[in-house]
PDB file of N, CA and C in Angstrom:
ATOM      1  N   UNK A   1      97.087 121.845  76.084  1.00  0.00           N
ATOM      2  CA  UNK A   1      96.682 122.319  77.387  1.00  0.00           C
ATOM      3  C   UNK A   1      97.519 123.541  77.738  1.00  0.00           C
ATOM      4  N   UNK A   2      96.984 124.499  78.057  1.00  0.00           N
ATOM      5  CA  UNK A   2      97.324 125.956  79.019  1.00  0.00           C
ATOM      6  C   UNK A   2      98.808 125.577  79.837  1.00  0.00           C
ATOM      7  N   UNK A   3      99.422 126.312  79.682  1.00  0.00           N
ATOM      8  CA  UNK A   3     100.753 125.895  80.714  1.00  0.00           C
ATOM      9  C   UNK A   3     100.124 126.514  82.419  1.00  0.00           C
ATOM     10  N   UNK A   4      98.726 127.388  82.349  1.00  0.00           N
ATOM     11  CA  UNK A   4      98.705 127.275  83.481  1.00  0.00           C
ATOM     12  C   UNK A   4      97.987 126.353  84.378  1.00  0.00           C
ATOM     13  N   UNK A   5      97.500 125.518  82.973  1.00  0.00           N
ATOM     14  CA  UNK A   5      95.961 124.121  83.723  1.00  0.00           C
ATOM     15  C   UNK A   5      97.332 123.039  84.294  1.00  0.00           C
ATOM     16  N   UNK A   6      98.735 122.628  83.372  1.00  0.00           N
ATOM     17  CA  UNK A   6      99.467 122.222  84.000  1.00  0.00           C
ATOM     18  C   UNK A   6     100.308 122.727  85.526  1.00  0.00           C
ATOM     19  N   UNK A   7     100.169 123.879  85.704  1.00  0.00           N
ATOM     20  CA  UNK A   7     100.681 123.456  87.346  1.00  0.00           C
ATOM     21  C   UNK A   7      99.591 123.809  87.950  1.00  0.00           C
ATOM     22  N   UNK A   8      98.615 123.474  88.228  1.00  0.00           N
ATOM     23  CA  UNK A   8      97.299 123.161  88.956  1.00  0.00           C
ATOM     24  C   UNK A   8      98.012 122.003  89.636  1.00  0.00           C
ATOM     25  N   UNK A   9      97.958 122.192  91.455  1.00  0.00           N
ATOM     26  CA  UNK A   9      98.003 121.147  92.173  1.00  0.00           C
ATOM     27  C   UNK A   9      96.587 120.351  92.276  1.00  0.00           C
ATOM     28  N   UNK A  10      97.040 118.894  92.218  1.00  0.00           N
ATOM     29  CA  UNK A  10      95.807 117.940  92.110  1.00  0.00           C
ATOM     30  C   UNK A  10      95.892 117.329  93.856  1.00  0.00           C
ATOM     31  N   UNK A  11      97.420 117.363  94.253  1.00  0.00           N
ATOM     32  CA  UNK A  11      97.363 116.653  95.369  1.00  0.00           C
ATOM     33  C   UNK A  11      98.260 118.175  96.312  1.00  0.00           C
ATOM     34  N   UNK A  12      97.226 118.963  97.212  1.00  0.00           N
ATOM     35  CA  UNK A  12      97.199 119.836  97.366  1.00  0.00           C
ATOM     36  C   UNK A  12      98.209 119.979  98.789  1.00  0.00           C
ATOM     37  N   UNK A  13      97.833 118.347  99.366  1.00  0.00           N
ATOM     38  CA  UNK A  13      98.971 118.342 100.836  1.00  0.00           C
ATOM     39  C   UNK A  13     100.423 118.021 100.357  1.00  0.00           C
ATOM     40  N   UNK A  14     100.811 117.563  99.097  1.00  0.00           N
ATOM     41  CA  UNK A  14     101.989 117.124  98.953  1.00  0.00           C
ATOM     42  C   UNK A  14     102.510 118.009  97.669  1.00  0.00           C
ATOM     43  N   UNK A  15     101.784 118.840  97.215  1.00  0.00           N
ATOM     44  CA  UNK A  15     102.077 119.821  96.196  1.00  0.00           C
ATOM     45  C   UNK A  15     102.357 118.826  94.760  1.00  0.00           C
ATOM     46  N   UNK A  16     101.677 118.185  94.092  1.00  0.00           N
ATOM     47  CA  UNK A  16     102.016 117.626  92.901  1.00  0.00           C
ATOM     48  C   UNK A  16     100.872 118.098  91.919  1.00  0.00           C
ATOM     49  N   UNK A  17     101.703 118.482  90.797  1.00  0.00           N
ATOM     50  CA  UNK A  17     100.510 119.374  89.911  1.00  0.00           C
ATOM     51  C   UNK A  17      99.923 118.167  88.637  1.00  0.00           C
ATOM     52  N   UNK A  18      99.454 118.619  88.045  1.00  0.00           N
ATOM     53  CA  UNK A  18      98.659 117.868  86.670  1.00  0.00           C
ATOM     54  C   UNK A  18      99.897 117.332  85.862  1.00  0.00           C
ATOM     55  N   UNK A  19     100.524 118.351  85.609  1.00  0.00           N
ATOM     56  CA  UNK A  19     101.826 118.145  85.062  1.00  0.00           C
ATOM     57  C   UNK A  19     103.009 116.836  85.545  1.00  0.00           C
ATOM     58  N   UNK A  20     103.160 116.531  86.716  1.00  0.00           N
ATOM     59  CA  UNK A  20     104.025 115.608  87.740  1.00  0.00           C
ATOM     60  C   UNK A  20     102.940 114.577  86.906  1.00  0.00           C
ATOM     61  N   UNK A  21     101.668 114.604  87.503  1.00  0.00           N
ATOM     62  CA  UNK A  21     100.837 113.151  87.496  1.00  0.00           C
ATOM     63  C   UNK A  21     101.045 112.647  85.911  1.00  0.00           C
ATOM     64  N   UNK A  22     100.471 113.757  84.897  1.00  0.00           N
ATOM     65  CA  UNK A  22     100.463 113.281  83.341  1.00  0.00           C
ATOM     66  C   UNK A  22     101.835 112.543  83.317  1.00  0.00           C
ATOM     67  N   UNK A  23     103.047 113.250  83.585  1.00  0.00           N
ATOM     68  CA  UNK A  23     104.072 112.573  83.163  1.00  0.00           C
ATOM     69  C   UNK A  23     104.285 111.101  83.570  1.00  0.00           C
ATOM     70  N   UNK A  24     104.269 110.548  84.896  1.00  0.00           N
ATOM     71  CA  UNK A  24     104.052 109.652  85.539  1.00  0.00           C
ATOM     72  C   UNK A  24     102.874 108.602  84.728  1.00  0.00           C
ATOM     73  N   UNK A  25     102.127 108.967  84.368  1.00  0.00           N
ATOM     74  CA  UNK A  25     101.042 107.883  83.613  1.00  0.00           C
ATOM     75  C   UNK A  25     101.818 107.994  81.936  1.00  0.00           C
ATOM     76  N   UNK A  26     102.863 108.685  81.367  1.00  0.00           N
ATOM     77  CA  UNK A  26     102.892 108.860  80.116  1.00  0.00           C
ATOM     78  C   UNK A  26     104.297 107.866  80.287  1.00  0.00           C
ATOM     79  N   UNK A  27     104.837 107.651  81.675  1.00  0.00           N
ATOM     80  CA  UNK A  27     105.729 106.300  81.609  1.00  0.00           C
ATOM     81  C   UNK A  27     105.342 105.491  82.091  1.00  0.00           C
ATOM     82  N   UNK A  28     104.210 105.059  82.928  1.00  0.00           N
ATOM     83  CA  UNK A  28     103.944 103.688  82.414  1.00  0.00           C
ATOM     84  C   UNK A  28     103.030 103.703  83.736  1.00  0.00           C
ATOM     85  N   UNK A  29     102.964 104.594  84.528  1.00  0.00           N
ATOM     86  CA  UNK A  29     102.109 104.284  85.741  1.00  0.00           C
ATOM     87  C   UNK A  29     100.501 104.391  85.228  1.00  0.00           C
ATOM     88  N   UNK A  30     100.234 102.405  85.650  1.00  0.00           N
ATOM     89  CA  UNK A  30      98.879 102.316  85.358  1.00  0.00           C
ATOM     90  C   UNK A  30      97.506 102.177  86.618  1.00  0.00           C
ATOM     91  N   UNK A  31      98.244 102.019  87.780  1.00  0.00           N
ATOM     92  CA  UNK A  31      97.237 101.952  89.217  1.00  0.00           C
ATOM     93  C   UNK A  31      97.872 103.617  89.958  1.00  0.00           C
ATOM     94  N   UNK A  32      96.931 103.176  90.714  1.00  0.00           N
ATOM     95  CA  UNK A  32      96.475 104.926  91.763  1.00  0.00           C
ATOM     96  C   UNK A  32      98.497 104.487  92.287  1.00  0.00           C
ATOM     97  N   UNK A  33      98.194 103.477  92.846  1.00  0.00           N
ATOM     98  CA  UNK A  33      99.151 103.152  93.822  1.00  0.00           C
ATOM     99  C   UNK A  33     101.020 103.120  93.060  1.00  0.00           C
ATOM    100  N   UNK A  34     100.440 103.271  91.553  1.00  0.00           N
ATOM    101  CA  UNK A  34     101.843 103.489  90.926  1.00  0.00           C
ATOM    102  C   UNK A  34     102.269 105.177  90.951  1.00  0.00           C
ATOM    103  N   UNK A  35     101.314 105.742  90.718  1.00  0.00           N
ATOM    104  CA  UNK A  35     101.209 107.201  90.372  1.00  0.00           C
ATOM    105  C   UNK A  35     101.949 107.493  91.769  1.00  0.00           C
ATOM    106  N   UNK A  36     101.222 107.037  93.068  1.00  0.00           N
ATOM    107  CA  UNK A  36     101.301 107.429  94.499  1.00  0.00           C
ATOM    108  C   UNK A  36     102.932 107.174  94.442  1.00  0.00           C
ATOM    109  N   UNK A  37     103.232 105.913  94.295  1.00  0.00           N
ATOM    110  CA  UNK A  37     105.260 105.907  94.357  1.00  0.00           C
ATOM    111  C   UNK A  37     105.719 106.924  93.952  1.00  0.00           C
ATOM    112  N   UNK A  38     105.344 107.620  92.704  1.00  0.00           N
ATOM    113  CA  UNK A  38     106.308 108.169  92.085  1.00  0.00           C
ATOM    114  C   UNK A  38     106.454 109.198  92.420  1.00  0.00           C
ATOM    115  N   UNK A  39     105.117 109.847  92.769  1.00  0.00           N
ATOM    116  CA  UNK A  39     104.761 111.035  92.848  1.00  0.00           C
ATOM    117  C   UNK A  39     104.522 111.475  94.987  1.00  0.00           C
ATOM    118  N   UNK A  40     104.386 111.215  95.061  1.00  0.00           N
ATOM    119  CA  UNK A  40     103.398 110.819  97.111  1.00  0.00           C
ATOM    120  C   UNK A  40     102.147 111.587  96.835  1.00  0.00           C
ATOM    121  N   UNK A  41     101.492 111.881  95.489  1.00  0.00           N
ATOM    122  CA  UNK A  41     100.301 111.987  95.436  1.00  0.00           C
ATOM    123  C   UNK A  41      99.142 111.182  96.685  1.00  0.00           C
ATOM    124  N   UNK A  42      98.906 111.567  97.523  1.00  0.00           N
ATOM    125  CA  UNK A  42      97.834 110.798  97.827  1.00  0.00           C
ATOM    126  C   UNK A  42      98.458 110.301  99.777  1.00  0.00           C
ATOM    127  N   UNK A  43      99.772 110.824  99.926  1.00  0.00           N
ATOM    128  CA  UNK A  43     100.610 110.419 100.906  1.00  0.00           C
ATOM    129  C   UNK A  43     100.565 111.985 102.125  1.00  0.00           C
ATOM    130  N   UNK A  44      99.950 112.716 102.035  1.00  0.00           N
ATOM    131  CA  UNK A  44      99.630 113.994 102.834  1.00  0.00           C
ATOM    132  C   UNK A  44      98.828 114.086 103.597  1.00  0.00           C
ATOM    133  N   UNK A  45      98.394 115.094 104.331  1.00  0.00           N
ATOM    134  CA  UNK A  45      97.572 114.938 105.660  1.00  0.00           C
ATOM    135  C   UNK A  45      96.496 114.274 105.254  1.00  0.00           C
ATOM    136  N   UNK A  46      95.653 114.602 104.410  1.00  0.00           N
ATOM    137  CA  UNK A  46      94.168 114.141 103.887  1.00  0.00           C
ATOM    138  C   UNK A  46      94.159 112.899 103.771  1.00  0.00           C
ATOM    139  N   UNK A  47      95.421 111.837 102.991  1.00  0.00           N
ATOM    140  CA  UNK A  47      95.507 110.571 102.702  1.00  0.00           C
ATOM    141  C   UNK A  47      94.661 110.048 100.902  1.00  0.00           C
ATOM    142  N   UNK A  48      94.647 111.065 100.647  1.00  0.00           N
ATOM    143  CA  UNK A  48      94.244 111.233  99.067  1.00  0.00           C
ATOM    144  C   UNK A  48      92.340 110.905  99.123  1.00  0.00           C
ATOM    145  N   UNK A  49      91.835 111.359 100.557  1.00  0.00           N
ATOM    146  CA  UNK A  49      90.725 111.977 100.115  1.00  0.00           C
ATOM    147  C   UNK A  49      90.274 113.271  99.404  1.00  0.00           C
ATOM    148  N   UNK A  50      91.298 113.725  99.087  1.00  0.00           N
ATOM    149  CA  UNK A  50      91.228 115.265  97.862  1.00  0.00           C
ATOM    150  C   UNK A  50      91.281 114.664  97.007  1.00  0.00           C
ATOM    151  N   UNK A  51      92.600 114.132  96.570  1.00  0.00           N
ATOM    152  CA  UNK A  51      93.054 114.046  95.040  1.00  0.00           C
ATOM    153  C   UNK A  51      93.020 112.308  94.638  1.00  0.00           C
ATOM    154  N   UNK A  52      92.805 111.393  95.249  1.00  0.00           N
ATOM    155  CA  UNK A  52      92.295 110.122  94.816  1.00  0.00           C
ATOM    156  C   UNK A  52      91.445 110.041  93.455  1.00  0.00           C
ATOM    157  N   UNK A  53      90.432 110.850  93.656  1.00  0.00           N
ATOM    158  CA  UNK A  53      89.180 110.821  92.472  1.00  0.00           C
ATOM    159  C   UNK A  53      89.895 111.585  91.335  1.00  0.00           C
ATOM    160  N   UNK A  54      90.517 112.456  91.692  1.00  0.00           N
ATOM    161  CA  UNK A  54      91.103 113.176  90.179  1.00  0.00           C
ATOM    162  C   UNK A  54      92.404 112.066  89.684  1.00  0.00           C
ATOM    163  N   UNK A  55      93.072 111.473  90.397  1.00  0.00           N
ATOM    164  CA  UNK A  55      94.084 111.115  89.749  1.00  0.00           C
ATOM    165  C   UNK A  55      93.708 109.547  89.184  1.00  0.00           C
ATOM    166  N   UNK A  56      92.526 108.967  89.664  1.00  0.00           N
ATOM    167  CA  UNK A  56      92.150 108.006  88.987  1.00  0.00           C
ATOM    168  C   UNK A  56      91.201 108.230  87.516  1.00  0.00           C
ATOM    169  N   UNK A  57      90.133 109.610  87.474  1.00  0.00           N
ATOM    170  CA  UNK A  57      90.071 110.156  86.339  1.00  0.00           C
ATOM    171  C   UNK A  57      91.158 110.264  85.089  1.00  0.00           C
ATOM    172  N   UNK A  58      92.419 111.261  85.975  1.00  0.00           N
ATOM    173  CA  UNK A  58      93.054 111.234  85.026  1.00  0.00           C
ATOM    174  C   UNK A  58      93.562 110.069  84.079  1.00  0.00           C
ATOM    175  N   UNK A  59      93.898 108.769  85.294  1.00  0.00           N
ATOM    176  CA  UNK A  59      93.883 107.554  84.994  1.00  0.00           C
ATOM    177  C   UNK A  59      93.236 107.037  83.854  1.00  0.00           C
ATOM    178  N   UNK A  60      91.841 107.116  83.620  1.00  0.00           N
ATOM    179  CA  UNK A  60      91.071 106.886  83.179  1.00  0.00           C
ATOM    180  C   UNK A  60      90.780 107.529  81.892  1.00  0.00           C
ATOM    181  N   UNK A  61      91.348 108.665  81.646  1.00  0.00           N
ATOM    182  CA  UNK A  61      90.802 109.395  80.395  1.00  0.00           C
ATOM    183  C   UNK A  61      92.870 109.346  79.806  1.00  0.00           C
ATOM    184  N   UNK A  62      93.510 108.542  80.308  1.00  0.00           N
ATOM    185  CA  UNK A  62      94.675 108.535  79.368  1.00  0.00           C
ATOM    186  C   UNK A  62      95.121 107.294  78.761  1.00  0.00           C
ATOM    187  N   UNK A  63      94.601 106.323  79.411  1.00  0.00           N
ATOM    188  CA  UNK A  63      94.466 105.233  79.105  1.00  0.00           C
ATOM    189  C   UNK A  63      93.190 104.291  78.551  1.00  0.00           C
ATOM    190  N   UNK A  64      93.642 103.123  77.719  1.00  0.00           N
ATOM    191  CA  UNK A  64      92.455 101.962  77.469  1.00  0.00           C
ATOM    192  C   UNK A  64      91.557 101.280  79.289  1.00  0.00           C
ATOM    193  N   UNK A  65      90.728 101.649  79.290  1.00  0.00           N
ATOM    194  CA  UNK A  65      89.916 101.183  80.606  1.00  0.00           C
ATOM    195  C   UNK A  65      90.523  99.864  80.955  1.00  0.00           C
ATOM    196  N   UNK A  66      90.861  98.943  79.961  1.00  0.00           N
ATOM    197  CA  UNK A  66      90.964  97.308  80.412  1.00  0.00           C
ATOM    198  C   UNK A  66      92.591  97.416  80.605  1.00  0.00           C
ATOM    199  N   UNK A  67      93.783  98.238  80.761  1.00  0.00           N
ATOM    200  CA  UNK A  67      94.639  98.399  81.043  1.00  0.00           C
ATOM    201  C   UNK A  67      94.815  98.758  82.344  1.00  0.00           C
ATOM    202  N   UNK A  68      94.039  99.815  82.852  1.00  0.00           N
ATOM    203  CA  UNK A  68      94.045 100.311  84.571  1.00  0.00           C
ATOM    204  C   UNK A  68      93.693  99.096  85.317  1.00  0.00           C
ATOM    205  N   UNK A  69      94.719  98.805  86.614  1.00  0.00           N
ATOM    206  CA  UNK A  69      93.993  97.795  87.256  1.00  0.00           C
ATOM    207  C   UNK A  69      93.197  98.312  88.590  1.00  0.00           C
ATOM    208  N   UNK A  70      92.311  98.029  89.088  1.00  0.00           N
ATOM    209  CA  UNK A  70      91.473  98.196  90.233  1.00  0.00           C
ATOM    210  C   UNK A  70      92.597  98.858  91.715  1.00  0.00           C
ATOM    211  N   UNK A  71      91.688  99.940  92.053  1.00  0.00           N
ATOM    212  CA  UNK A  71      92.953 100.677  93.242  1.00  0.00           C
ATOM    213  C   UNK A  71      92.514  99.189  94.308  1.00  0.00           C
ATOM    214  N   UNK A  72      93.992  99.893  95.227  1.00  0.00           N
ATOM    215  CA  UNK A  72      93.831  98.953  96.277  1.00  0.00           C
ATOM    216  C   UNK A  72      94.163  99.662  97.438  1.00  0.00           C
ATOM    217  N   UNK A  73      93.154 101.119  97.586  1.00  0.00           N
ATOM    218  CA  UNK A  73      93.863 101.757  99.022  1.00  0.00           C
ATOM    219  C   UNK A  73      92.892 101.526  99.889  1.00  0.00           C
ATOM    220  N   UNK A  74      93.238 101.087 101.430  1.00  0.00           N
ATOM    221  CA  UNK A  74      92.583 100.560 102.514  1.00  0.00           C
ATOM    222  C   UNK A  74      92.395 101.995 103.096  1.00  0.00           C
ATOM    223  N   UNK A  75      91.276 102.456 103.508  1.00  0.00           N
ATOM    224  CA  UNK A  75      90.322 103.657 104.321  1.00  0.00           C
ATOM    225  C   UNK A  75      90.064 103.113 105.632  1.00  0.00           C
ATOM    226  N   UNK A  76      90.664 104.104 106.762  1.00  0.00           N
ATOM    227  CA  UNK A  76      90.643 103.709 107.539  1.00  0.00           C
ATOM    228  C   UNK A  76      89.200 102.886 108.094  1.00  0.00           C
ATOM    229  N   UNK A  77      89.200 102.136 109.063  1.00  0.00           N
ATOM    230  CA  UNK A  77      87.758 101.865 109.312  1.00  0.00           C
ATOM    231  C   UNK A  77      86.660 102.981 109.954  1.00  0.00           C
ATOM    232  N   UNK A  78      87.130 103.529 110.882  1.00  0.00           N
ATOM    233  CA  UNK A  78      86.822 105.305 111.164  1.00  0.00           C
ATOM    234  C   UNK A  78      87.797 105.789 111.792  1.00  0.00           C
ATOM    235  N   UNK A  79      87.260 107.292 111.597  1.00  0.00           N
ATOM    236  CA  UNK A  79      88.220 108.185 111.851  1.00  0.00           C
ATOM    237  C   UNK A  79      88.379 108.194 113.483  1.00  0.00           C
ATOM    238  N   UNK A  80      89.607 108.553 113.822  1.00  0.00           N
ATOM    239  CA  UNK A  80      89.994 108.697 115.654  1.00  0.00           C
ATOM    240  C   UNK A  80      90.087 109.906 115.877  1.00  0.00           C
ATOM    241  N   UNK A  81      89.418 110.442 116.930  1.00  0.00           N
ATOM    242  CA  UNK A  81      90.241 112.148 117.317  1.00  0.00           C
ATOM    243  C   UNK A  81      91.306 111.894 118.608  1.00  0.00           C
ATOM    244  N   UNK A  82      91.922 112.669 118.207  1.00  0.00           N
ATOM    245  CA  UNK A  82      93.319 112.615 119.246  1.00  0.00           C
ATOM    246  C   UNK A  82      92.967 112.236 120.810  1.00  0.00           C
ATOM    247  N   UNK A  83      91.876 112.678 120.962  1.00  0.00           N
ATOM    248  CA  UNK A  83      91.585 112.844 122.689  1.00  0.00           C
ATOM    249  C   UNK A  83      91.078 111.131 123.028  1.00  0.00           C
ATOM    250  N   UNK A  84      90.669 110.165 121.769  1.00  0.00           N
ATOM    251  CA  UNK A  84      90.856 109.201 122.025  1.00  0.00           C
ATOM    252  C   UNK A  84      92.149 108.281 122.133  1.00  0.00           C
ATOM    253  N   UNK A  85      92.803 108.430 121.576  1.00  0.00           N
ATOM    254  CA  UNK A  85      94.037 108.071 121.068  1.00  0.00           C
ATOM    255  C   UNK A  85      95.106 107.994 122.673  1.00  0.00           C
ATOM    256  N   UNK A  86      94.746 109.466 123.199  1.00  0.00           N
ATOM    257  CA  UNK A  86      95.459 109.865 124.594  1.00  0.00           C
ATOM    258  C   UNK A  86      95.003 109.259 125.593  1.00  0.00           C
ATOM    259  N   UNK A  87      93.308 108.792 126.059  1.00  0.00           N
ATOM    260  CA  UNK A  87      92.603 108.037 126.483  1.00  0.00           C
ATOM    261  C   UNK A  87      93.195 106.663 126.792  1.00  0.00           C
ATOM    262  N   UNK A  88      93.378 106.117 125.507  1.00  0.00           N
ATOM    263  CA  UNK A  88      93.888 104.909 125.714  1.00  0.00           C
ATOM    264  C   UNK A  88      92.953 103.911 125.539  1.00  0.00           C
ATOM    265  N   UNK A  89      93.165 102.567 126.142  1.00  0.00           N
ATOM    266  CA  UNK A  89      92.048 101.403 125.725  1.00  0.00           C
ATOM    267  C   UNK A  89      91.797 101.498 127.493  1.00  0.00           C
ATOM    268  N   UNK A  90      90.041 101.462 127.446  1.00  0.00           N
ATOM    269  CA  UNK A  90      89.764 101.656 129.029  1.00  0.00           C
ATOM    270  C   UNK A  90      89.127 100.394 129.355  1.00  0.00           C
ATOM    271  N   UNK A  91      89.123  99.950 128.469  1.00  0.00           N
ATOM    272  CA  UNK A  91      88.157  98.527 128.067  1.00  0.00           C
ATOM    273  C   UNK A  91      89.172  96.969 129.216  1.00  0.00           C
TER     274      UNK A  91
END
């Protein structure tokens, strides 16, 4: 691989490139949520609606499929805008 496809940021709010993630799966991180420790891939404003899908790909094309175990990240139930939040419960 190109030394420049390695610093391609994958997780664009927390700055972690291809390079950070490969290494991280080449010691032993086998879930989203291992990669995320090591790295805070996935821990930035967005909440790894950017880079979730790439880093479970990558997941996926470095490893045996029956080795990765199933992610376990909770999405919010919906999204809030601030002006609710300030509102309060009127209920």
């Amino acid at each position: 691989m190109a030394e420049q496809d390695e610093q391609v940021y994958i997780c664009r709010c927390e700055e972690v490139t291809r390079e950070e993630i490969e290494q991280v799966i080449r010691d032993g991180a086998i879930t989203l949520a291992g990669v995320k420790k090591r790295t805070h891939a996935g821990m930035g404003l967005c909440q790894g609606r950017t880079c979730r899908r790439l880093i479970a790909n990558m997941l996926a094309c470095s490893r045996d499929p029956a080795q990765i175990l199933p992610s376990t990240f909770r999405p919010p139930v919906r999204t809030v805008r601030i002006d609710e939040i300030a509102q309060g419960d009127e209920e």
